[in-house]
Protein backbone atom coordinates (compact mmCIF):
# COMPACT_ATOMS: atom_id res chain seq x y z
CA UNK A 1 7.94 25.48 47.81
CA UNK A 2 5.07 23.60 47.29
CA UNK A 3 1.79 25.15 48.34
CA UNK A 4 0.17 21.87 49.53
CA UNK A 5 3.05 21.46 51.71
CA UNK A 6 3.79 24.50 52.79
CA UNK A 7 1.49 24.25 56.09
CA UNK A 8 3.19 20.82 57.46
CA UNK A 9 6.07 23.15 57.89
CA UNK A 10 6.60 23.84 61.29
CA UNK A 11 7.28 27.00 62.60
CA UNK A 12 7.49 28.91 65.34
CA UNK A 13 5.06 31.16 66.62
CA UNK A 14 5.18 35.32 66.29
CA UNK A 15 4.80 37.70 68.57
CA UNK A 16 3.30 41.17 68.18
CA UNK A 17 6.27 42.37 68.99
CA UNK A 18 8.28 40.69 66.41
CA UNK A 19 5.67 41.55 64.12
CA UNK A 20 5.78 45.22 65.21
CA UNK A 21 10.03 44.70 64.14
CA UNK A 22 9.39 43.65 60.97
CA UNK A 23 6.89 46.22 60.18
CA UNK A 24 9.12 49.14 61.18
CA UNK A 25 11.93 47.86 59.65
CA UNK A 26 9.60 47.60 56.35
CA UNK A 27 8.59 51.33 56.89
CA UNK A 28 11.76 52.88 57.32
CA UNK A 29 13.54 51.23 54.90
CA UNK A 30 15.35 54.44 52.77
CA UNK A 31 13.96 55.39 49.81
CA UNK A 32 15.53 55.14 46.68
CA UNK A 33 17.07 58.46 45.08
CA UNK A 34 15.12 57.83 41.60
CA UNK A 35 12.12 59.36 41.09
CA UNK A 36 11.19 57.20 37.41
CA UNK A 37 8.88 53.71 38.17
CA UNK A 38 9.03 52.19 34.72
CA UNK A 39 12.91 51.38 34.53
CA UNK A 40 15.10 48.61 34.72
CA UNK A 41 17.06 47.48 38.17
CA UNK A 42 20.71 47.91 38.44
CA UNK A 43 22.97 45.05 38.30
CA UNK A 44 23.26 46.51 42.12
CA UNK A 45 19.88 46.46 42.84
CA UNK A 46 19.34 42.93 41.33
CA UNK A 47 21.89 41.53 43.54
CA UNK A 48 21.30 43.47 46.70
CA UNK A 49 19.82 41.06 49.26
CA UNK A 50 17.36 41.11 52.39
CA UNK A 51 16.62 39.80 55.00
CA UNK A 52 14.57 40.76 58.23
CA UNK A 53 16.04 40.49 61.51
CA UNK A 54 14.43 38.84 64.21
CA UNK A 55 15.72 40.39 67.70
């Protein structure tokens, strides 16, 4: 998307509430099982998709 555009976009407004969702959803999203940082993602992991679910 192009950054000069991207606030003629019109959206819809959020509430703290939805905001409040998306947050907890962030923060108790389980933890992965490995414990190393510098390795490369599974072909799982590079195809595992998200999205956040407005209620």
């Amino acid at each position: 998307m192009n950054r000069k555009e991207f606030d003629k976009i019109e959206r819809d407004p959020v509430t703290r509430e939805e905001l409040d969702e998306v947050m907890r959803q962030v923060l108790t999203a389980p933890m992965p099982d490995t414990k190393s940082e510098n390795r490369e993602p599974t072909r799982e992991e590079l195809n595992q998709k998200w999205k956040l679910v407005r209620k």
